[in-house]
PDB file of N, CA and C in Angstrom:
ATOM      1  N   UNK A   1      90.112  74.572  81.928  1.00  0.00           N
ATOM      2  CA  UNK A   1      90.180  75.858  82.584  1.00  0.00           C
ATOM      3  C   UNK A   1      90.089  76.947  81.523  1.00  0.00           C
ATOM      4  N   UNK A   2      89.448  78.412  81.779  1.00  0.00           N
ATOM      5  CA  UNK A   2      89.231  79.209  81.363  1.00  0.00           C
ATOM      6  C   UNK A   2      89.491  80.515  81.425  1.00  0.00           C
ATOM      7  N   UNK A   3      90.751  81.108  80.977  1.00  0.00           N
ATOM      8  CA  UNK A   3      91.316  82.455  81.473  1.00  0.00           C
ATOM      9  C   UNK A   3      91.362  83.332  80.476  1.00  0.00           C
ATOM     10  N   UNK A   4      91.657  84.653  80.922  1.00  0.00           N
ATOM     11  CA  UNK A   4      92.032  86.207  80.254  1.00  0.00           C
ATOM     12  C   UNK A   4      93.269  86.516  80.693  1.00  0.00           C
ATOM     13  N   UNK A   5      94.147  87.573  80.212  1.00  0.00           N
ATOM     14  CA  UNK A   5      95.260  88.125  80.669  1.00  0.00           C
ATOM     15  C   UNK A   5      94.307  89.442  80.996  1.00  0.00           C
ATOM     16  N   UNK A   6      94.831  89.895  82.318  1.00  0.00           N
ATOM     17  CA  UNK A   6      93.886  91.408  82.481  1.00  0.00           C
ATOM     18  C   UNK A   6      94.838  92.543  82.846  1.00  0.00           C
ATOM     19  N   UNK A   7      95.687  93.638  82.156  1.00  0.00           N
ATOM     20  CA  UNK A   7      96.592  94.424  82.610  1.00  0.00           C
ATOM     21  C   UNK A   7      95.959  95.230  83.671  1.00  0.00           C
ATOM     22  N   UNK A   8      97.163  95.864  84.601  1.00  0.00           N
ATOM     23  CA  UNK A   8      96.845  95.935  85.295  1.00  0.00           C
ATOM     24  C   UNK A   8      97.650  97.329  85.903  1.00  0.00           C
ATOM     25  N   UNK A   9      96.613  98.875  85.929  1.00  0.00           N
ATOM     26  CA  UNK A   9      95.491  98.988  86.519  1.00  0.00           C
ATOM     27  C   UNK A   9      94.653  99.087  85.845  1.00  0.00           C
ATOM     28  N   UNK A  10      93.509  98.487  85.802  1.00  0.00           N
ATOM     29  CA  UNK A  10      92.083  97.981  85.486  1.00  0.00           C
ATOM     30  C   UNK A  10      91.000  98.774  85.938  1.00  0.00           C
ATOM     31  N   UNK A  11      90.070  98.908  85.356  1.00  0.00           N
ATOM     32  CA  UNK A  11      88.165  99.261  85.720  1.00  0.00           C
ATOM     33  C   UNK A  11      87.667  97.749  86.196  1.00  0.00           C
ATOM     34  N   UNK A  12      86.591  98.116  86.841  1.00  0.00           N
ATOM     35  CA  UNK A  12      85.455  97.429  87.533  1.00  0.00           C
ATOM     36  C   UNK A  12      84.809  96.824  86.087  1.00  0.00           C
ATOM     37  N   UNK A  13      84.337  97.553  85.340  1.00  0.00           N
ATOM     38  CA  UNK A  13      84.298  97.474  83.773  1.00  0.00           C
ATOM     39  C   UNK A  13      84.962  96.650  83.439  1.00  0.00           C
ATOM     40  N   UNK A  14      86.240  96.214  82.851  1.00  0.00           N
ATOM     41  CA  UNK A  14      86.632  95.346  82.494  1.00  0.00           C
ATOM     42  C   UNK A  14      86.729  93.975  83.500  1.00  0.00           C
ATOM     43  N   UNK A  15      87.093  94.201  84.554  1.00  0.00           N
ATOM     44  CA  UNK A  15      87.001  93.281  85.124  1.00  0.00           C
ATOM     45  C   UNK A  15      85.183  92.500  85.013  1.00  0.00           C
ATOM     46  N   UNK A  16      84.466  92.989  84.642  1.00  0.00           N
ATOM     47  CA  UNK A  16      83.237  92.244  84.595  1.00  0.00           C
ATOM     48  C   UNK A  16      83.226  91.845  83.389  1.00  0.00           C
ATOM     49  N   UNK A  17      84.196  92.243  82.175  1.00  0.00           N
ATOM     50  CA  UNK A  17      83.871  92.124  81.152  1.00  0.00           C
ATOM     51  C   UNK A  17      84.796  90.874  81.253  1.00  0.00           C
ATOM     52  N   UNK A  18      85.538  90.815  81.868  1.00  0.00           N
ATOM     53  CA  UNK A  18      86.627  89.230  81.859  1.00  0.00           C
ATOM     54  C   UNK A  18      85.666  88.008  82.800  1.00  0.00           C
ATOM     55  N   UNK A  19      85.375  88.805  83.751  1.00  0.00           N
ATOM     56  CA  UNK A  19      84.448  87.237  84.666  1.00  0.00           C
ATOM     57  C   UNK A  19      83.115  87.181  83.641  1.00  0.00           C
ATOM     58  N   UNK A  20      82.962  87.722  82.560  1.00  0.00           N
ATOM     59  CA  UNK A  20      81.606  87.076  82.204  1.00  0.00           C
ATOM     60  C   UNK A  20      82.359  86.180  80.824  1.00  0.00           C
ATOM     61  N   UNK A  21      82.924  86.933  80.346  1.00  0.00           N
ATOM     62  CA  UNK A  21      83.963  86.061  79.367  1.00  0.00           C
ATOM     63  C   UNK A  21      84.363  84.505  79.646  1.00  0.00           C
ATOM     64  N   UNK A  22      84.912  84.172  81.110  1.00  0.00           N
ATOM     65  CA  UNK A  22      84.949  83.498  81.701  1.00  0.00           C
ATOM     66  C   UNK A  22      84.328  82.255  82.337  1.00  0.00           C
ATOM     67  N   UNK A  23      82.560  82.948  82.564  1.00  0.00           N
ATOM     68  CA  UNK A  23      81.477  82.177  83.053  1.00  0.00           C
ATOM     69  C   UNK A  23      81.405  82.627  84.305  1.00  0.00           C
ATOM     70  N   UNK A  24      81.974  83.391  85.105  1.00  0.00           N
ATOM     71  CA  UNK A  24      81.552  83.824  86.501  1.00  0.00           C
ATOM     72  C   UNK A  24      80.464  84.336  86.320  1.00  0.00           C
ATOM     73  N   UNK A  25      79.023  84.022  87.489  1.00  0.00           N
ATOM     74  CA  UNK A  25      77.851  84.481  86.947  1.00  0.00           C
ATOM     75  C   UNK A  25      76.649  83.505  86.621  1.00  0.00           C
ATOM     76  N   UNK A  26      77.801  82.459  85.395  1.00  0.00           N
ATOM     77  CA  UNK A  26      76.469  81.903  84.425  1.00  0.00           C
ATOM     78  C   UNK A  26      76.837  80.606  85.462  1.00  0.00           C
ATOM     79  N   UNK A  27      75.110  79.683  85.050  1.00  0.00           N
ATOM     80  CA  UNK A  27      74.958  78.658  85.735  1.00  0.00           C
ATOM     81  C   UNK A  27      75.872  77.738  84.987  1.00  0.00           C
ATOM     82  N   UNK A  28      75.882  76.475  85.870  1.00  0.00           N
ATOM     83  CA  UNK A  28      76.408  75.589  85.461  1.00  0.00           C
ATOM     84  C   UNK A  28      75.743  74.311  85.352  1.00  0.00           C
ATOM     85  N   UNK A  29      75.988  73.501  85.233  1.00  0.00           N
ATOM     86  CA  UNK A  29      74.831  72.254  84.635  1.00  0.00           C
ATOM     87  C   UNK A  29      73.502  71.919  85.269  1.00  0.00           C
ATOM     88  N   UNK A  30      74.043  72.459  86.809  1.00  0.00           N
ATOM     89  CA  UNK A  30      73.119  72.012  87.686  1.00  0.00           C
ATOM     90  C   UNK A  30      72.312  73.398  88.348  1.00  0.00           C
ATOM     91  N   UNK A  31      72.491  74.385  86.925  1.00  0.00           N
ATOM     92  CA  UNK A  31      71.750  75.549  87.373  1.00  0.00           C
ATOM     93  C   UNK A  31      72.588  76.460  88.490  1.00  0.00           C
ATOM     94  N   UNK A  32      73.724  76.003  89.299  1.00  0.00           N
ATOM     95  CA  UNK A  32      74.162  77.045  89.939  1.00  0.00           C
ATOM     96  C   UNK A  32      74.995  77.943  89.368  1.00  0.00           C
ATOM     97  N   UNK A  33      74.707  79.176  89.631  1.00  0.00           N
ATOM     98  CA  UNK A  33      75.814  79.966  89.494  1.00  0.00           C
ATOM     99  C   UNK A  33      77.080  79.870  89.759  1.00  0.00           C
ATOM    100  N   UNK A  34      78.081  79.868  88.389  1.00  0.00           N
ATOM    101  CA  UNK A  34      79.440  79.791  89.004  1.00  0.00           C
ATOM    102  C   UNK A  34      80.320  80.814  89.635  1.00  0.00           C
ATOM    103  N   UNK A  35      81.011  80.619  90.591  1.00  0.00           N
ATOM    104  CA  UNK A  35      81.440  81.873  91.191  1.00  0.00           C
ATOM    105  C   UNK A  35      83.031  81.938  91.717  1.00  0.00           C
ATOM    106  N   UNK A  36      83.524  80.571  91.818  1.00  0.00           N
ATOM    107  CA  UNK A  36      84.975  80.939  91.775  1.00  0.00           C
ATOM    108  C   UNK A  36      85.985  81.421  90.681  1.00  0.00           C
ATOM    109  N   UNK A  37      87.010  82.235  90.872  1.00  0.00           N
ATOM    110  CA  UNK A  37      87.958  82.434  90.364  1.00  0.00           C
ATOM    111  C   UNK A  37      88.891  82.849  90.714  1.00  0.00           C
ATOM    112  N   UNK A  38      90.542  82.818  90.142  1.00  0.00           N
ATOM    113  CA  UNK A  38      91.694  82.799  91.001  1.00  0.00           C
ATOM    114  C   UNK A  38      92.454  83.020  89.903  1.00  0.00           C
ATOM    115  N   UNK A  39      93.663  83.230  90.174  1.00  0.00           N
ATOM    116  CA  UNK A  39      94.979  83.798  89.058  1.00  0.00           C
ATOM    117  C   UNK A  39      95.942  82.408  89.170  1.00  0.00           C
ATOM    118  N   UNK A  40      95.697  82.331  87.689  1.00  0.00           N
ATOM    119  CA  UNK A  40      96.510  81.686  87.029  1.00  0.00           C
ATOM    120  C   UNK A  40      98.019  81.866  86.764  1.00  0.00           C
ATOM    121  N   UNK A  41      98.293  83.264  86.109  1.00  0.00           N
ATOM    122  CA  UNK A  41      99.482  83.594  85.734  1.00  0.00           C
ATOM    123  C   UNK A  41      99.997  84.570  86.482  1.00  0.00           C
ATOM    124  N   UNK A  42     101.342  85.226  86.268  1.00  0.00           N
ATOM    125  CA  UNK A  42     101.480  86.564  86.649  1.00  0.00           C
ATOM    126  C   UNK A  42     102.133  87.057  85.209  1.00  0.00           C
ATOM    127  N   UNK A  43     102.778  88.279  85.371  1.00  0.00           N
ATOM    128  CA  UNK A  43     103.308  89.114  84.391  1.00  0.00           C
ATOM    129  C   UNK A  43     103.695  90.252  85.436  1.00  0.00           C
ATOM    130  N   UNK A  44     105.164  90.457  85.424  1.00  0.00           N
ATOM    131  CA  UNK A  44     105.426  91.761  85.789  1.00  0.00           C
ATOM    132  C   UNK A  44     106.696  92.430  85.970  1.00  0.00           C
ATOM    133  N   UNK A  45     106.789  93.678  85.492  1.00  0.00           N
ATOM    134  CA  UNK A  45     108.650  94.281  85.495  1.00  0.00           C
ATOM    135  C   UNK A  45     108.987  93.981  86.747  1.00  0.00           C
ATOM    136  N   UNK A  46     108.409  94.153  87.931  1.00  0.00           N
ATOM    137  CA  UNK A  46     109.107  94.040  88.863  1.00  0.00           C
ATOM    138  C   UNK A  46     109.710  92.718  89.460  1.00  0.00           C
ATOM    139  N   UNK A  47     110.922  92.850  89.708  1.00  0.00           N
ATOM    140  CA  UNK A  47     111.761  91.283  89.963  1.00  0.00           C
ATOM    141  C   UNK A  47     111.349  90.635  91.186  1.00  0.00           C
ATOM    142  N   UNK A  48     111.207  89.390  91.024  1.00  0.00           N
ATOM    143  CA  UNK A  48     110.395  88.804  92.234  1.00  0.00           C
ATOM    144  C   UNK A  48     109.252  88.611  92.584  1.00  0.00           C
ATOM    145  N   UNK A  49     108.479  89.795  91.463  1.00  0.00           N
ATOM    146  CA  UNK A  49     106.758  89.959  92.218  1.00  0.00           C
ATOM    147  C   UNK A  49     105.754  88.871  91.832  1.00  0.00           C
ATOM    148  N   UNK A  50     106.220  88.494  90.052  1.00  0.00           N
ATOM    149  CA  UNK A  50     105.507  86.950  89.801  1.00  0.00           C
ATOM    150  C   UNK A  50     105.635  85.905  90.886  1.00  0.00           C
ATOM    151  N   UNK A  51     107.077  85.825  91.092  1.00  0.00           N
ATOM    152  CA  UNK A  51     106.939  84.567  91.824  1.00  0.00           C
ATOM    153  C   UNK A  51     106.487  84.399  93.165  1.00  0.00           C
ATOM    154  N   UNK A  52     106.425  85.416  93.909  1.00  0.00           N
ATOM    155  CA  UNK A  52     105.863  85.419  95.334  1.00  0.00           C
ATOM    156  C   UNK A  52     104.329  85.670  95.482  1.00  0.00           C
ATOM    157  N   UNK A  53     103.542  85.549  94.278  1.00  0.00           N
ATOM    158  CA  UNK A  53     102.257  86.178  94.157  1.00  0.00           C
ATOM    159  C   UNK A  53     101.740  84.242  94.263  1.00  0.00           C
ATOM    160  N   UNK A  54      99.872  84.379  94.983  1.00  0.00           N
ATOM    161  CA  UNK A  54      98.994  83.317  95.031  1.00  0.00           C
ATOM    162  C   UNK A  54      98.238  83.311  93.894  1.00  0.00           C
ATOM    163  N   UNK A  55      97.236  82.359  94.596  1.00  0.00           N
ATOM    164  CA  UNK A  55      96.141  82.296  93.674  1.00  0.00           C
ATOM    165  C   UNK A  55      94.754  82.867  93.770  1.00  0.00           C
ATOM    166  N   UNK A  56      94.730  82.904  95.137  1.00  0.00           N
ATOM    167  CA  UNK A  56      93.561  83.734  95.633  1.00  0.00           C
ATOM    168  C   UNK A  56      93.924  85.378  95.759  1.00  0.00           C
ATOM    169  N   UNK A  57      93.556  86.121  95.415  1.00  0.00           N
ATOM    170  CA  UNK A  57      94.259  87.668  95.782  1.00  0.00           C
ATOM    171  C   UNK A  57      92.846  88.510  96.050  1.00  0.00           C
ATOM    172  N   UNK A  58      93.010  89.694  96.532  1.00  0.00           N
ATOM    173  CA  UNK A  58      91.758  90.929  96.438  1.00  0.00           C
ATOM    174  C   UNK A  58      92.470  91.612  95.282  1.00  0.00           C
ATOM    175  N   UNK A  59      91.241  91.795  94.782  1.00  0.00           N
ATOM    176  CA  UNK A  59      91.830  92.659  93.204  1.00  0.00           C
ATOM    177  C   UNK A  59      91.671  94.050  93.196  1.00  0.00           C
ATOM    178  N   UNK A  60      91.014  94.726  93.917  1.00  0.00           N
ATOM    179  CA  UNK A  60      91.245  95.986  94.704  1.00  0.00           C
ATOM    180  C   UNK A  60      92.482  95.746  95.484  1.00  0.00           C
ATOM    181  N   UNK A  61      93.155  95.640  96.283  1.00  0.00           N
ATOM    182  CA  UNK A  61      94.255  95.628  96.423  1.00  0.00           C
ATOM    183  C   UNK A  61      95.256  95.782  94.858  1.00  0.00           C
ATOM    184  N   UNK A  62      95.011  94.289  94.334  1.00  0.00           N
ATOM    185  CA  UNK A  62      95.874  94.404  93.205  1.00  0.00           C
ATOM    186  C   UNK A  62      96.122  95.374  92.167  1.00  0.00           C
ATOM    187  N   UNK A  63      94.995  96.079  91.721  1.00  0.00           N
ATOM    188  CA  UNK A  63      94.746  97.641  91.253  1.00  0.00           C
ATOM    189  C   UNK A  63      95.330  98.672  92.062  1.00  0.00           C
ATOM    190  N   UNK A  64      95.264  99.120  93.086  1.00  0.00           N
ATOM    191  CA  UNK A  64      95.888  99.792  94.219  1.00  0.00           C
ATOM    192  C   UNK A  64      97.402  99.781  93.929  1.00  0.00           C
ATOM    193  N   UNK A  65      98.319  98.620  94.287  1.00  0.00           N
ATOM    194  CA  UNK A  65      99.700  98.462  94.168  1.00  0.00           C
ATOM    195  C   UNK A  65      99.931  98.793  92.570  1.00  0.00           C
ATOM    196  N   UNK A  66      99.259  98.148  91.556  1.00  0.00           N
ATOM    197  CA  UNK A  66      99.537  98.312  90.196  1.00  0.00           C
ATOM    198  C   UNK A  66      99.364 100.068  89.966  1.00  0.00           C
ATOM    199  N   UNK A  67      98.597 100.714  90.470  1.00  0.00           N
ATOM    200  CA  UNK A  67      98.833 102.355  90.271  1.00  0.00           C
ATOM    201  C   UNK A  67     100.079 102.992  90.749  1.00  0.00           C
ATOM    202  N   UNK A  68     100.238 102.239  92.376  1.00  0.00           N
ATOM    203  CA  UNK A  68     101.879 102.783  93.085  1.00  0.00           C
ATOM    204  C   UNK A  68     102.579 102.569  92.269  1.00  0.00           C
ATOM    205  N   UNK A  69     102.777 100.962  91.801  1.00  0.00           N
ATOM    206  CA  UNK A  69     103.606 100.621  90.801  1.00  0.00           C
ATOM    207  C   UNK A  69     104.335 101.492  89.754  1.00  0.00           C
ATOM    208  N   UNK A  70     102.971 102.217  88.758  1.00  0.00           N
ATOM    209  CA  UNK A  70     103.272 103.028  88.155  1.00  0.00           C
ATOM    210  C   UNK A  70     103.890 104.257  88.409  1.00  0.00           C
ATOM    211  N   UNK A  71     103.715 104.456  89.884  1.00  0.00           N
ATOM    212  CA  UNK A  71     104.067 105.996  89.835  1.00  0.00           C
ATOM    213  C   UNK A  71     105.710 105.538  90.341  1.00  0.00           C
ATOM    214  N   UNK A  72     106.015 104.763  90.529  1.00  0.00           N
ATOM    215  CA  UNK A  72     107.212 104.938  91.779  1.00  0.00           C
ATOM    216  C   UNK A  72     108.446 105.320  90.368  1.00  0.00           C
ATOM    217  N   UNK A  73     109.050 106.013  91.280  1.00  0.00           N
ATOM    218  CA  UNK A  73     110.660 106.137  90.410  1.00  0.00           C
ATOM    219  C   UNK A  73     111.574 105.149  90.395  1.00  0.00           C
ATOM    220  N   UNK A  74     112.608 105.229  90.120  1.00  0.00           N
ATOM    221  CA  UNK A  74     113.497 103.901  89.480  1.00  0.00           C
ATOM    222  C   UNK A  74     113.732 103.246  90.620  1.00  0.00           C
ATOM    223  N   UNK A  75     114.626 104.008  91.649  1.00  0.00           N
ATOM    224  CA  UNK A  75     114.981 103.923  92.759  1.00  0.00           C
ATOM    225  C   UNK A  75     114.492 103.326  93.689  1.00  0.00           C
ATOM    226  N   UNK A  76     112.678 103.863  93.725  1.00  0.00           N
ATOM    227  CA  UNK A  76     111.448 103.681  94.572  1.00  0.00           C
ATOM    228  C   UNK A  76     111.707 101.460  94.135  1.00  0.00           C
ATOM    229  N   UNK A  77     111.381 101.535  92.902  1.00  0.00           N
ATOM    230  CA  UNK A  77     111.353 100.068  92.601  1.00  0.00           C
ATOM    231  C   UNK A  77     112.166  99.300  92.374  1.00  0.00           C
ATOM    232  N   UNK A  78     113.742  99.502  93.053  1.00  0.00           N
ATOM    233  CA  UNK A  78     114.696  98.928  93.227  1.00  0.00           C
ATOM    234  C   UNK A  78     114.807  98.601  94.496  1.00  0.00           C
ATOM    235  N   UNK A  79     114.015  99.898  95.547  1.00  0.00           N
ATOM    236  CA  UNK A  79     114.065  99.166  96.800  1.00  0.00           C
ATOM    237  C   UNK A  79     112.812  98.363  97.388  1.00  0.00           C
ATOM    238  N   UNK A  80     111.774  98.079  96.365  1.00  0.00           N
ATOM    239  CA  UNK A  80     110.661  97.257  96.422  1.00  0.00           C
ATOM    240  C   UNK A  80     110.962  95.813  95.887  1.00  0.00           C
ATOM    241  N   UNK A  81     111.964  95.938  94.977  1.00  0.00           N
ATOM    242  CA  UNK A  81     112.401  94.442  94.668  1.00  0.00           C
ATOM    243  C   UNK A  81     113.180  94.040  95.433  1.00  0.00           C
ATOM    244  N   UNK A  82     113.955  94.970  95.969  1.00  0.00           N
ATOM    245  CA  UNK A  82     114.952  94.524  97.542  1.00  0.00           C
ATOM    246  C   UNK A  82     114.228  93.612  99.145  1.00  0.00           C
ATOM    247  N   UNK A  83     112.950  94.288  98.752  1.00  0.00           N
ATOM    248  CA  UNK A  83     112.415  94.103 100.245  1.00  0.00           C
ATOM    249  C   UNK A  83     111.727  92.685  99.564  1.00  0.00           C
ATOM    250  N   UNK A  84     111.344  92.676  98.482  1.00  0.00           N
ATOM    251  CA  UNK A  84     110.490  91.334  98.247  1.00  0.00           C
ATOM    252  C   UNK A  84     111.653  90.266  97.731  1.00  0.00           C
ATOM    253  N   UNK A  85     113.215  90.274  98.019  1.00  0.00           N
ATOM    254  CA  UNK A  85     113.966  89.134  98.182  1.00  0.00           C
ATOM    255  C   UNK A  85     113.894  89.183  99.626  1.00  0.00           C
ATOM    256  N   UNK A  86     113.521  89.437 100.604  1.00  0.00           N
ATOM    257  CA  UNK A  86     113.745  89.263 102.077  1.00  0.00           C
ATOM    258  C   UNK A  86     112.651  88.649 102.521  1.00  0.00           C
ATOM    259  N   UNK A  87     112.308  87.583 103.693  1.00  0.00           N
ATOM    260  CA  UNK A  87     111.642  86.793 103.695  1.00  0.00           C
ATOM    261  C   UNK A  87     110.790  87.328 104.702  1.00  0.00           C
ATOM    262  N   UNK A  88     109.483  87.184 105.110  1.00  0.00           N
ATOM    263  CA  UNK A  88     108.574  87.965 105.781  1.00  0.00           C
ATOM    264  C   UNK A  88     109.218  87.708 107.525  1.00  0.00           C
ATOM    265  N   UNK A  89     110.065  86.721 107.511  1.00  0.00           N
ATOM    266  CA  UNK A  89     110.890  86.829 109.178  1.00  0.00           C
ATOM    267  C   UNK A  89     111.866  87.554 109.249  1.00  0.00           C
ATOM    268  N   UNK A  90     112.811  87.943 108.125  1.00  0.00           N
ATOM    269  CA  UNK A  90     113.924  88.779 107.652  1.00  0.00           C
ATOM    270  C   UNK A  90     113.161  90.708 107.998  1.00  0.00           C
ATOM    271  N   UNK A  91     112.035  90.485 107.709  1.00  0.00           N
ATOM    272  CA  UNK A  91     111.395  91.893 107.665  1.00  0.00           C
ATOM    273  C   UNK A  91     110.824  92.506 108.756  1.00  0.00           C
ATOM    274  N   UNK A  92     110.445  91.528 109.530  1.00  0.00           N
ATOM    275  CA  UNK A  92     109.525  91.313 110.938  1.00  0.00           C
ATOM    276  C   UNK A  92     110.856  91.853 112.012  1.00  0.00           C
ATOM    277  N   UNK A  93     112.083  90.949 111.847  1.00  0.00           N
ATOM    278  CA  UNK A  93     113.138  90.857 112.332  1.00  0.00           C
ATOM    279  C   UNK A  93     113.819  93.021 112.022  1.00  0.00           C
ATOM    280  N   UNK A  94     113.648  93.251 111.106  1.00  0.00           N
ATOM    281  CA  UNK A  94     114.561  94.651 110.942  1.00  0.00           C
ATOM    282  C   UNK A  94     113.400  95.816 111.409  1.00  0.00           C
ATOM    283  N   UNK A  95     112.423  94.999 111.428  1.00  0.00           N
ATOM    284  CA  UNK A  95     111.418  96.384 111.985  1.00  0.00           C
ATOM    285  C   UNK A  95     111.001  97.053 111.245  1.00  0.00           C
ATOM    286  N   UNK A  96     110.688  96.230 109.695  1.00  0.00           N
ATOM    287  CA  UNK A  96     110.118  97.601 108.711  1.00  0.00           C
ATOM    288  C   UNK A  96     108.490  97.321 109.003  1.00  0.00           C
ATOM    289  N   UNK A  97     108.023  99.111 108.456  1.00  0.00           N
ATOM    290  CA  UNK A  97     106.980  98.875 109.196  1.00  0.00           C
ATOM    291  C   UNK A  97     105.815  98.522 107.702  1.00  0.00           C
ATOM    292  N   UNK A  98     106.693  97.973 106.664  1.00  0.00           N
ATOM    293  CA  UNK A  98     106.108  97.928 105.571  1.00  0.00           C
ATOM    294  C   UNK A  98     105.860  96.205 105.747  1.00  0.00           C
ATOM    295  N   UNK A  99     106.070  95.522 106.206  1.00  0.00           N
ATOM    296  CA  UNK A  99     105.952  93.692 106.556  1.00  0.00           C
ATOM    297  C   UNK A  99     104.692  93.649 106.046  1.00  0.00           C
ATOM    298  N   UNK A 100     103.431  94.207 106.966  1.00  0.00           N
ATOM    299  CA  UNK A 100     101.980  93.619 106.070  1.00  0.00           C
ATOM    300  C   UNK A 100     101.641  94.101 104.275  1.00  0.00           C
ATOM    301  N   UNK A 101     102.121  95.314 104.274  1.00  0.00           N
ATOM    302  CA  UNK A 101     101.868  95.628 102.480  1.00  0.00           C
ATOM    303  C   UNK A 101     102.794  94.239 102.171  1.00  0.00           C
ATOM    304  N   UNK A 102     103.670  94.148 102.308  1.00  0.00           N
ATOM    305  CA  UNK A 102     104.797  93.244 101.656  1.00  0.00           C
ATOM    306  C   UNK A 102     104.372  91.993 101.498  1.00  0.00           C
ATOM    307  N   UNK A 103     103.174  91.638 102.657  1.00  0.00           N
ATOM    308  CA  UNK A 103     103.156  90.083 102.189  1.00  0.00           C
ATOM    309  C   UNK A 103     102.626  89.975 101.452  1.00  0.00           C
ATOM    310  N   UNK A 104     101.650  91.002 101.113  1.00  0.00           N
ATOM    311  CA  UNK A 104     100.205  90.766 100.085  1.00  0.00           C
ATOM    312  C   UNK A 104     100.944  91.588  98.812  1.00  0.00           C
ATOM    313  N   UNK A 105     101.913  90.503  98.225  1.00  0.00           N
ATOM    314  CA  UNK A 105     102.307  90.659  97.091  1.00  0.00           C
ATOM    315  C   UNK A 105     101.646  91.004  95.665  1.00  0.00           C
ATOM    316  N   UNK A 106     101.663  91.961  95.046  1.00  0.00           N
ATOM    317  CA  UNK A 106     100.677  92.362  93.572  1.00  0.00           C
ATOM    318  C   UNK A 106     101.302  92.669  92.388  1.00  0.00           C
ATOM    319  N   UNK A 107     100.732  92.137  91.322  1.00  0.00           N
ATOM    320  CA  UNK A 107     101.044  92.026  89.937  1.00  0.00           C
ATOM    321  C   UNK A 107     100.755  93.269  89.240  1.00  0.00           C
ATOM    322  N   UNK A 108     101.488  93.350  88.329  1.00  0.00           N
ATOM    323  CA  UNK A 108     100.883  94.395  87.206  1.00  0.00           C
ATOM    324  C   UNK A 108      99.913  93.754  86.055  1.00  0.00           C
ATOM    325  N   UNK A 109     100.198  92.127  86.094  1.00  0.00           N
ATOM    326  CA  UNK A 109      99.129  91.910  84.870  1.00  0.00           C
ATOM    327  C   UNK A 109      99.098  90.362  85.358  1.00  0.00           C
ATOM    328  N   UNK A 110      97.572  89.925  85.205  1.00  0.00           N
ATOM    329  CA  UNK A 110      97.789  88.203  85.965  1.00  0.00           C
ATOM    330  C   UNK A 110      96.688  87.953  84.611  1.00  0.00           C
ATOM    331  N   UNK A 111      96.428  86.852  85.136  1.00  0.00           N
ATOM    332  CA  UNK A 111      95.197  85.423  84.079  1.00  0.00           C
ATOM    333  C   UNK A 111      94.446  84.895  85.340  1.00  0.00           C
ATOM    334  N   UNK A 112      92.926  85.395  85.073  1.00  0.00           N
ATOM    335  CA  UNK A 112      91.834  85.328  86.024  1.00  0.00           C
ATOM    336  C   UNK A 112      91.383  83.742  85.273  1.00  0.00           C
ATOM    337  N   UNK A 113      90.912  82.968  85.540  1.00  0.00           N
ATOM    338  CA  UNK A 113      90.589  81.894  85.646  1.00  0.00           C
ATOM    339  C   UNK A 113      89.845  80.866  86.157  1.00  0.00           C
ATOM    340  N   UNK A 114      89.119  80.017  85.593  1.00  0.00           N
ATOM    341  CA  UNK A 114      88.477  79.407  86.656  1.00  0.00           C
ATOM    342  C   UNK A 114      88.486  78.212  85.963  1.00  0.00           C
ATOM    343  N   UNK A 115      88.467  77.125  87.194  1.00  0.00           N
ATOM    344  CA  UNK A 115      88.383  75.071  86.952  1.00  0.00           C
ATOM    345  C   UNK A 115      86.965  74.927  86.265  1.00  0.00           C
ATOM    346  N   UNK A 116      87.215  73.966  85.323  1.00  0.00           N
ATOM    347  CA  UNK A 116      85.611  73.313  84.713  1.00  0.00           C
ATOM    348  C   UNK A 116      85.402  71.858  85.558  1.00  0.00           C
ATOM    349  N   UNK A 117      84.578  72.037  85.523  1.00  0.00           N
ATOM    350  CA  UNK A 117      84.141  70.894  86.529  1.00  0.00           C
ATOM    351  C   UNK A 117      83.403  71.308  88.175  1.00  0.00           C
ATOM    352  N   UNK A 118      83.836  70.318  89.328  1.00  0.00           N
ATOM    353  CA  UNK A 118      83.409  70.760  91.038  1.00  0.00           C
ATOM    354  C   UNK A 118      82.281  71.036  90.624  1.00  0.00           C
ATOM    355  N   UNK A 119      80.809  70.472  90.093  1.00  0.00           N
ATOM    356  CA  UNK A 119      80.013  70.212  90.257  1.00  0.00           C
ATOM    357  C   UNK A 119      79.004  68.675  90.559  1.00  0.00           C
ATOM    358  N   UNK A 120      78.764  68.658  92.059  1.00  0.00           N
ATOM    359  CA  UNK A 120      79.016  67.835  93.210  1.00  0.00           C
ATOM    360  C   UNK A 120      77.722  66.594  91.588  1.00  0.00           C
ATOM    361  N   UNK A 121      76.820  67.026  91.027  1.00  0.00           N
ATOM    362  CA  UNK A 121      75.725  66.280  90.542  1.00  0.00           C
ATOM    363  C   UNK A 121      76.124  65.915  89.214  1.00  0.00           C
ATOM    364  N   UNK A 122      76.740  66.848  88.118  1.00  0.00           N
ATOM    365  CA  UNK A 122      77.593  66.652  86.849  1.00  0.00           C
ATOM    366  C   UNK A 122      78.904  65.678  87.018  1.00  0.00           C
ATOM    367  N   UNK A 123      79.821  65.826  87.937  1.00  0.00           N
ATOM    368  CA  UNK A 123      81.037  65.453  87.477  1.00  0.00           C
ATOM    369  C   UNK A 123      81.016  63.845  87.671  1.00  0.00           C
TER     370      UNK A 123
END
């Protein structure tokens, strides 16, 4: 496997400069273009947010939250680590109307990545 650490909020720019780093793009043995990739790691001040984060994410999204991120005050991100110890039935249940931002949990800094190999004629 093949990753970058990419902080995070990010350009379109760098982000191309990490999937080509990577091989997203270039062919692979059998001439296809490779095109998956997914997060490996997380990294982030906020408590809880590594561990509730996937592997598949939208990275527009993830840029998005990583700017709120930045702006919020102390307070703001004490009650964002509050809501992300509560479980998406805990949240559904009190009526916040924040439940869908909340599930789609986001990092301030992950490891883009991709598997060598899953080529159906090479492997």
């Amino acid at each position: 496997m093949v990753g970058q650490w990419v902080p995070f909020p990010t350009t379109a720019e760098e982000l191309q400069r990490v999937f080509s780093a990577i091989g997203i793009g270039k062919p692979d043995a059998c001439g296809v273009p490779y095109e998956e990739w997914f997060v490996t790691a997380y990294e982030s001040r906020v408590r809880g947010l590594s561990s509730a984060l996937g592997e598949f994410v939208n990275l527009d999204e993830l840029n998005y939250l990583a700017v709120k991120l930045n702006s919020m005050e102390q307070s703001e991100l004490e009650e964002f680590e509050a809501a992300l110890e509560m479980d998406i039935d805990t949240l559904w249940k009190c009526g916040s109307q924040q439940t869908e931002s909340l599930s789609k949990k986001y990092p301030r800094r992950f490891k883009i990545g991709q598997r060598k190999g899953g080529c159906p004629c090479c492997d």
